[in-house]
C-alpha atoms as a PDB file:
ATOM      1  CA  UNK A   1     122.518 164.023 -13.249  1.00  0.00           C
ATOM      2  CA  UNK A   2     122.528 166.778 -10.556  1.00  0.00           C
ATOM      3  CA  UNK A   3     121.980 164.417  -7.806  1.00  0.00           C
ATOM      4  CA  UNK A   4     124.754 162.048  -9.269  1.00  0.00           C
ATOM      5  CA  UNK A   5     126.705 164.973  -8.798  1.00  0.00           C
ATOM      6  CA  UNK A   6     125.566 165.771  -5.601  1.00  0.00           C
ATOM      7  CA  UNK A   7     126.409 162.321  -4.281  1.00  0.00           C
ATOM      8  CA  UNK A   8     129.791 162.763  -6.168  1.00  0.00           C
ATOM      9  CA  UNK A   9     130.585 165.894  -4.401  1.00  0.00           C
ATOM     10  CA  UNK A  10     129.591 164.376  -1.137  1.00  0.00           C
ATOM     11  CA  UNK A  11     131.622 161.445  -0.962  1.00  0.00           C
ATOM     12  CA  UNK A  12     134.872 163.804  -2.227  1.00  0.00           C
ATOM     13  CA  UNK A  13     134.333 165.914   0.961  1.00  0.00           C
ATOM     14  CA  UNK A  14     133.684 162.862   3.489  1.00  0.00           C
ATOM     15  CA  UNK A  15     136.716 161.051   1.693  1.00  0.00           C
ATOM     16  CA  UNK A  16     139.177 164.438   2.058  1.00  0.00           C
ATOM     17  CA  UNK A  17     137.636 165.312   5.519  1.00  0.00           C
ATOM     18  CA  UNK A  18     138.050 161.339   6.691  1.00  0.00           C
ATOM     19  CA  UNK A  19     141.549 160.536   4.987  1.00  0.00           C
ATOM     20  CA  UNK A  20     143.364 161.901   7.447  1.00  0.00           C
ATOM     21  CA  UNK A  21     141.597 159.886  10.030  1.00  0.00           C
ATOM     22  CA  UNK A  22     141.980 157.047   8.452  1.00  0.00           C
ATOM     23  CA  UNK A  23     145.550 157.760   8.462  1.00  0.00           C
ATOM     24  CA  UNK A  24     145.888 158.235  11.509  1.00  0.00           C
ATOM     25  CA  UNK A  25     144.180 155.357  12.248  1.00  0.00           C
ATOM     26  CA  UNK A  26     146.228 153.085  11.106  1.00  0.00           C
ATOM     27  CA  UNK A  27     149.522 154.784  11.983  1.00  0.00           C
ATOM     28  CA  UNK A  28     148.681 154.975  15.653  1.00  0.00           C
ATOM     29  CA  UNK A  29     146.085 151.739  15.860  1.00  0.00           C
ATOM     30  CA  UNK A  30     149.455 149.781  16.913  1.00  0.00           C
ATOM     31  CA  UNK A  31     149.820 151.509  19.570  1.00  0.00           C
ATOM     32  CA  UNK A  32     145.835 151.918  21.056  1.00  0.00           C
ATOM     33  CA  UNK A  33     146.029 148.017  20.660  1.00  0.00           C
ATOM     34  CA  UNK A  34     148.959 147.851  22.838  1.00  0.00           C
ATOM     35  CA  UNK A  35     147.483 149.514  25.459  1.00  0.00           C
ATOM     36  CA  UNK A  36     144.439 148.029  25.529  1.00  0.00           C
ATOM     37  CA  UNK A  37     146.323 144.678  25.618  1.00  0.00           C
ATOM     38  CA  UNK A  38     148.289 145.674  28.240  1.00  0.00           C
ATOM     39  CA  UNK A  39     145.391 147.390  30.536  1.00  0.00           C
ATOM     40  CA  UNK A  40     143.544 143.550  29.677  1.00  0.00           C
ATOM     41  CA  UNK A  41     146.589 141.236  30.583  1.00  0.00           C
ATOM     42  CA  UNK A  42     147.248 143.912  33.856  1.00  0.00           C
ATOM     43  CA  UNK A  43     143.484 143.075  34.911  1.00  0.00           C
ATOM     44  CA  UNK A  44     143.877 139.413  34.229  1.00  0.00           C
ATOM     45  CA  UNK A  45     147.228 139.391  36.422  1.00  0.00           C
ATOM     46  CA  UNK A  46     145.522 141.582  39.285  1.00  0.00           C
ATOM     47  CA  UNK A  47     142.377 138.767  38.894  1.00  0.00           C
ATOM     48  CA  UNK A  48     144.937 135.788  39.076  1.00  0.00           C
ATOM     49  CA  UNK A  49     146.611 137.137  42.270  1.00  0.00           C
ATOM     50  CA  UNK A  50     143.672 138.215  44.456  1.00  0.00           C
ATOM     51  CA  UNK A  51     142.753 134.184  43.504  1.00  0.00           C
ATOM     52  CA  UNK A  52     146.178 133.194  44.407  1.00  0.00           C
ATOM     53  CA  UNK A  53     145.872 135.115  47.811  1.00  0.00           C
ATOM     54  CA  UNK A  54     142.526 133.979  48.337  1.00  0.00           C
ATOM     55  CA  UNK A  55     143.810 130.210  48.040  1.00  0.00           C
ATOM     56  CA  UNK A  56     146.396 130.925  49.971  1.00  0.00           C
ATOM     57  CA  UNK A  57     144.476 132.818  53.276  1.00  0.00           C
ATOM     58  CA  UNK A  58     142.337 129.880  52.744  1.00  0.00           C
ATOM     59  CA  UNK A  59     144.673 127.334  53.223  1.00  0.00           C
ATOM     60  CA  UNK A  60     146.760 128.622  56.197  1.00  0.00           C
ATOM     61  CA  UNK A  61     143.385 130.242  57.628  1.00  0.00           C
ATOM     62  CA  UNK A  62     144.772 133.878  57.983  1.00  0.00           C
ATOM     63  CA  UNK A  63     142.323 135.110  59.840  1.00  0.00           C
ATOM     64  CA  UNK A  64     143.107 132.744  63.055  1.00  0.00           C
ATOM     65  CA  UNK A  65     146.746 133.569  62.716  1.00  0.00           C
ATOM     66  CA  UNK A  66     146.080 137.591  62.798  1.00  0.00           C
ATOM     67  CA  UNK A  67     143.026 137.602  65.185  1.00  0.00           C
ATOM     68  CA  UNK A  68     144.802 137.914  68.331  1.00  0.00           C
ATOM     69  CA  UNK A  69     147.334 141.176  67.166  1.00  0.00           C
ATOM     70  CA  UNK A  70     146.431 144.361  68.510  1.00  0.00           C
ATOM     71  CA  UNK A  71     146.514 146.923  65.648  1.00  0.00           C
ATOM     72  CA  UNK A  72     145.937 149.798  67.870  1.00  0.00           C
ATOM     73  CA  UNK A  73     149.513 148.775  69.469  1.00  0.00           C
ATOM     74  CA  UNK A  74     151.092 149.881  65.899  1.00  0.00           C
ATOM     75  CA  UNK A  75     148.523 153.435  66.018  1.00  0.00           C
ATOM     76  CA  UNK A  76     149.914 154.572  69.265  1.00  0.00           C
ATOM     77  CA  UNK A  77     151.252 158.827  69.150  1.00  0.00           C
ATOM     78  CA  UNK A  78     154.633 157.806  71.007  1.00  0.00           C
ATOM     79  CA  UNK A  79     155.537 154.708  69.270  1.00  0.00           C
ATOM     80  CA  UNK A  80     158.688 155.691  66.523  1.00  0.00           C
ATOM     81  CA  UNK A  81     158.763 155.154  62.437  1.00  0.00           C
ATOM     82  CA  UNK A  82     161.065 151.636  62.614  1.00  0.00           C
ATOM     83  CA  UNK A  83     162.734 153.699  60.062  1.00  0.00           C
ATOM     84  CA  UNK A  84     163.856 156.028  62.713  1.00  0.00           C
ATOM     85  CA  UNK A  85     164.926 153.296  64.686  1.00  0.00           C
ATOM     86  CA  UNK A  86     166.688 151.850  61.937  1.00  0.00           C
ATOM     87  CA  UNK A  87     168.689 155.160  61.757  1.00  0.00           C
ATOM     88  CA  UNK A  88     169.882 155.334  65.161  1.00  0.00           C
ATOM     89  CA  UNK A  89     171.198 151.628  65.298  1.00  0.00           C
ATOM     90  CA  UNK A  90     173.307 152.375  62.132  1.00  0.00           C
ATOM     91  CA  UNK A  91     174.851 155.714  63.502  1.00  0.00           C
ATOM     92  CA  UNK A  92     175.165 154.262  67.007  1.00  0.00           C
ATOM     93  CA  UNK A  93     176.597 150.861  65.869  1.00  0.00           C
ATOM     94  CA  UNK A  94     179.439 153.331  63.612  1.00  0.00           C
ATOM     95  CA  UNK A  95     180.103 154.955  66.805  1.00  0.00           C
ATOM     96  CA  UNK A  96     180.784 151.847  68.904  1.00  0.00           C
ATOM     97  CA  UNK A  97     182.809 150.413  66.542  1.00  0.00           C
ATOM     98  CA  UNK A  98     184.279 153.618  66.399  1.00  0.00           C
ATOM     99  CA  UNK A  99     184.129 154.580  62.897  1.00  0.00           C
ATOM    100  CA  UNK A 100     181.525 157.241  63.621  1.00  0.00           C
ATOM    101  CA  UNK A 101     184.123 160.247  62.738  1.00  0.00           C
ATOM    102  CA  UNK A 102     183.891 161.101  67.017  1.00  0.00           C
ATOM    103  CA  UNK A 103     186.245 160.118  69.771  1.00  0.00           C
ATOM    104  CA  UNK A 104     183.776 157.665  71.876  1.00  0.00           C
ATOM    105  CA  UNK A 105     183.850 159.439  75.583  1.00  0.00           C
ATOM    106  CA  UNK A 106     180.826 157.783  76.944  1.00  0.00           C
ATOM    107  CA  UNK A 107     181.316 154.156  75.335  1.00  0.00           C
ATOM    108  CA  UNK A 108     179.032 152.172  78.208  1.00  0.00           C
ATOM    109  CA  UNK A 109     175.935 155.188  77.480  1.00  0.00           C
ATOM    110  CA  UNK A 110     176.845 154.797  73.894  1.00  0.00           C
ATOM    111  CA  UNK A 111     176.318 150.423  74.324  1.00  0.00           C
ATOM    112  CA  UNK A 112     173.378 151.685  76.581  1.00  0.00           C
ATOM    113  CA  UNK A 113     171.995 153.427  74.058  1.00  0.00           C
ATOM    114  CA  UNK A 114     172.604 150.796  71.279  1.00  0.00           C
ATOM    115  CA  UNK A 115     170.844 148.249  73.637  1.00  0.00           C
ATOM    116  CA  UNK A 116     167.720 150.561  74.015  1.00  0.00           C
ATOM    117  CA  UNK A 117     167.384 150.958  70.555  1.00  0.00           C
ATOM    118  CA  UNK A 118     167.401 147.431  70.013  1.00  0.00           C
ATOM    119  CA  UNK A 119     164.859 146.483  71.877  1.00  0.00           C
ATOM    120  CA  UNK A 120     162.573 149.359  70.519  1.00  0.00           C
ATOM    121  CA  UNK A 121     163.408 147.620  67.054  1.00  0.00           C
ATOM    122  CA  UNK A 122     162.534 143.920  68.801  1.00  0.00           C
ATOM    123  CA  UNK A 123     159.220 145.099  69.724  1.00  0.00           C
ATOM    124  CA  UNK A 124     158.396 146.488  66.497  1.00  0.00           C
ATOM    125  CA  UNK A 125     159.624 143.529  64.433  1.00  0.00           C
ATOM    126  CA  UNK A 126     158.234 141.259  67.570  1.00  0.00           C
ATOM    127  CA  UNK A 127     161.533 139.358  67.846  1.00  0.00           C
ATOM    128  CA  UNK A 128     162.392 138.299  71.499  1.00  0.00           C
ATOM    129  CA  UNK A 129     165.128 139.693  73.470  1.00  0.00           C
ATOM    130  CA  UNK A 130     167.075 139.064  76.816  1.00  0.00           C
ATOM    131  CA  UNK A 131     169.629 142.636  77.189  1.00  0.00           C
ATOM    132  CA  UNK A 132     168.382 143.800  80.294  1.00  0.00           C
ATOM    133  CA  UNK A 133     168.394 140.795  82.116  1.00  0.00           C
ATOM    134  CA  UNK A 134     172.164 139.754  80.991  1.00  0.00           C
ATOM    135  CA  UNK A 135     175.320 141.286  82.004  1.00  0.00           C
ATOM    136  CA  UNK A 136     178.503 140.806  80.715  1.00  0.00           C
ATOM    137  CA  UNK A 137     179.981 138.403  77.543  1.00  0.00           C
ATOM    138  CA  UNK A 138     176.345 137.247  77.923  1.00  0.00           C
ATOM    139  CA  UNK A 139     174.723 140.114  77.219  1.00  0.00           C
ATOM    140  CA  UNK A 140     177.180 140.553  73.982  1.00  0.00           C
ATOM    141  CA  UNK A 141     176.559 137.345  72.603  1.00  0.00           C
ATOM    142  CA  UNK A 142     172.203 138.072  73.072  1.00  0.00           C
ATOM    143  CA  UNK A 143     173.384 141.942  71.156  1.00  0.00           C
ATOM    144  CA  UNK A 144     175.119 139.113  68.642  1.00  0.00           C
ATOM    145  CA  UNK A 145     172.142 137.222  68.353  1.00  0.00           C
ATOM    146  CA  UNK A 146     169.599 139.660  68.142  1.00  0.00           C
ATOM    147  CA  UNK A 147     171.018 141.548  65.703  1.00  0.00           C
ATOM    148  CA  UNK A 148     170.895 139.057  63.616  1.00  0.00           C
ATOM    149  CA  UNK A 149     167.059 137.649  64.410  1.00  0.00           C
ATOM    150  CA  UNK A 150     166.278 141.438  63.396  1.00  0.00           C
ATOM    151  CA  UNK A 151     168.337 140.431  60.154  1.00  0.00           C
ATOM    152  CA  UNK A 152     166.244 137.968  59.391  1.00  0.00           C
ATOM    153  CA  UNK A 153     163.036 140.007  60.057  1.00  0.00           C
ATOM    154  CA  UNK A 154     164.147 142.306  57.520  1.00  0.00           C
ATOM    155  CA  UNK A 155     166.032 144.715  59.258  1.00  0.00           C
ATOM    156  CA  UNK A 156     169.617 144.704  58.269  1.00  0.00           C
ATOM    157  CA  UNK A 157     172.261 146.402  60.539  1.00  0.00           C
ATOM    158  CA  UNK A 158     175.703 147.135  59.440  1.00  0.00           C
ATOM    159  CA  UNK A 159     178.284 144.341  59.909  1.00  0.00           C
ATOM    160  CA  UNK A 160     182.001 144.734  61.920  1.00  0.00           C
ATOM    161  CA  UNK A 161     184.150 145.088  58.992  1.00  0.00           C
ATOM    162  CA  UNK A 162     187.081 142.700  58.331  1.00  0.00           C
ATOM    163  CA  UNK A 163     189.887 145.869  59.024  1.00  0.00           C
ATOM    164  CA  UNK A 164     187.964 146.469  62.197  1.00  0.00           C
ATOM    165  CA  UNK A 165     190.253 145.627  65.370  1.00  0.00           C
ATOM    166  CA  UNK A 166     188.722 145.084  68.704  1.00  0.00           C
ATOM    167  CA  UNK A 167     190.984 147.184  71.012  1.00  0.00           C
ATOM    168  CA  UNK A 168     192.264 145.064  74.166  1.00  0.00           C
ATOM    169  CA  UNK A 169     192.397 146.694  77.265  1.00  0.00           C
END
């Protein structure tokens, strides 16, 4: 009878020792299974798009397209952040318009500028551009035009505004 009670006494402690386990268990199993069927469906979604990318380097041959860039063009010390160059066209587009909280003095170095950093922006984004070689209402229609090519490459630059007035002189 003693090891009955043995046993007895046992199975009491491993049952009050593992209760609160068990309870815990089951209050927070929701949630472990959550996660670990989120971490599985997150690896199955990172497996399907490395095979989606795969497919699709294979089927417009990738490498060919990229093997003629020169990366060590984009690693070069004096070459700026398009960021950067992103900044300056917004403040210096405010100031030609004349919105830029300034009275414009120097409006040609001001359009100078504007052009410069437009064609910094052209070669980053590798859009083509004709400023220096036009003068004139040609030159304003390629600033037109370019702007929006770098648009389209993903840089946008602030628009004229509709209660903008171009002053006649």
């Amino acid at each position: 009878m003693e090891v009955g009670r043995a046993m007895l006494l046992a199975l009491a402690i491993l049952l009050v020792v593992c209760v609160p386990a068990a309870v815990a268990l089951v209050c927070c199993g929701d949630d472990r299974l959550d996660r670990i069927a989120g971490a599985w469906s997150r690896r199955r979604a990172r497996r399907r798009d490395r095979r989606t990318i795969a497919q699709l380097d294979r089927a417009i041959d990738a490498d060919a397209l990229t093997r003629d860039i020169d990366l060590t063009e984009f690693d070069r010390p004096d070459r700026r952040p398009l960021e950067q160059v992103a900044a300056d066209l917004w403040r210096l587009r405010a100031y030609r318009l004349g919105r830029g909280g300034r009275p414009i003095v120097w409006p040609l170095l001001l359009i100078q500028a504007y052009d410069d950093r437009l064609r910094l922006a052209c070669r980053c984004l590798g859009v083509t551009e004709h400023l220096a070689e036009l003068e004139g209402v040609d030159r304003e229609i390629e600033r037109v035009r370019v702007e929006g090519a770098l648009h389209a490459a993903g840089l946008p630059l602030p628009a004229a505004t509709a209660d903008h007035r171009q002053r006649h002189r």
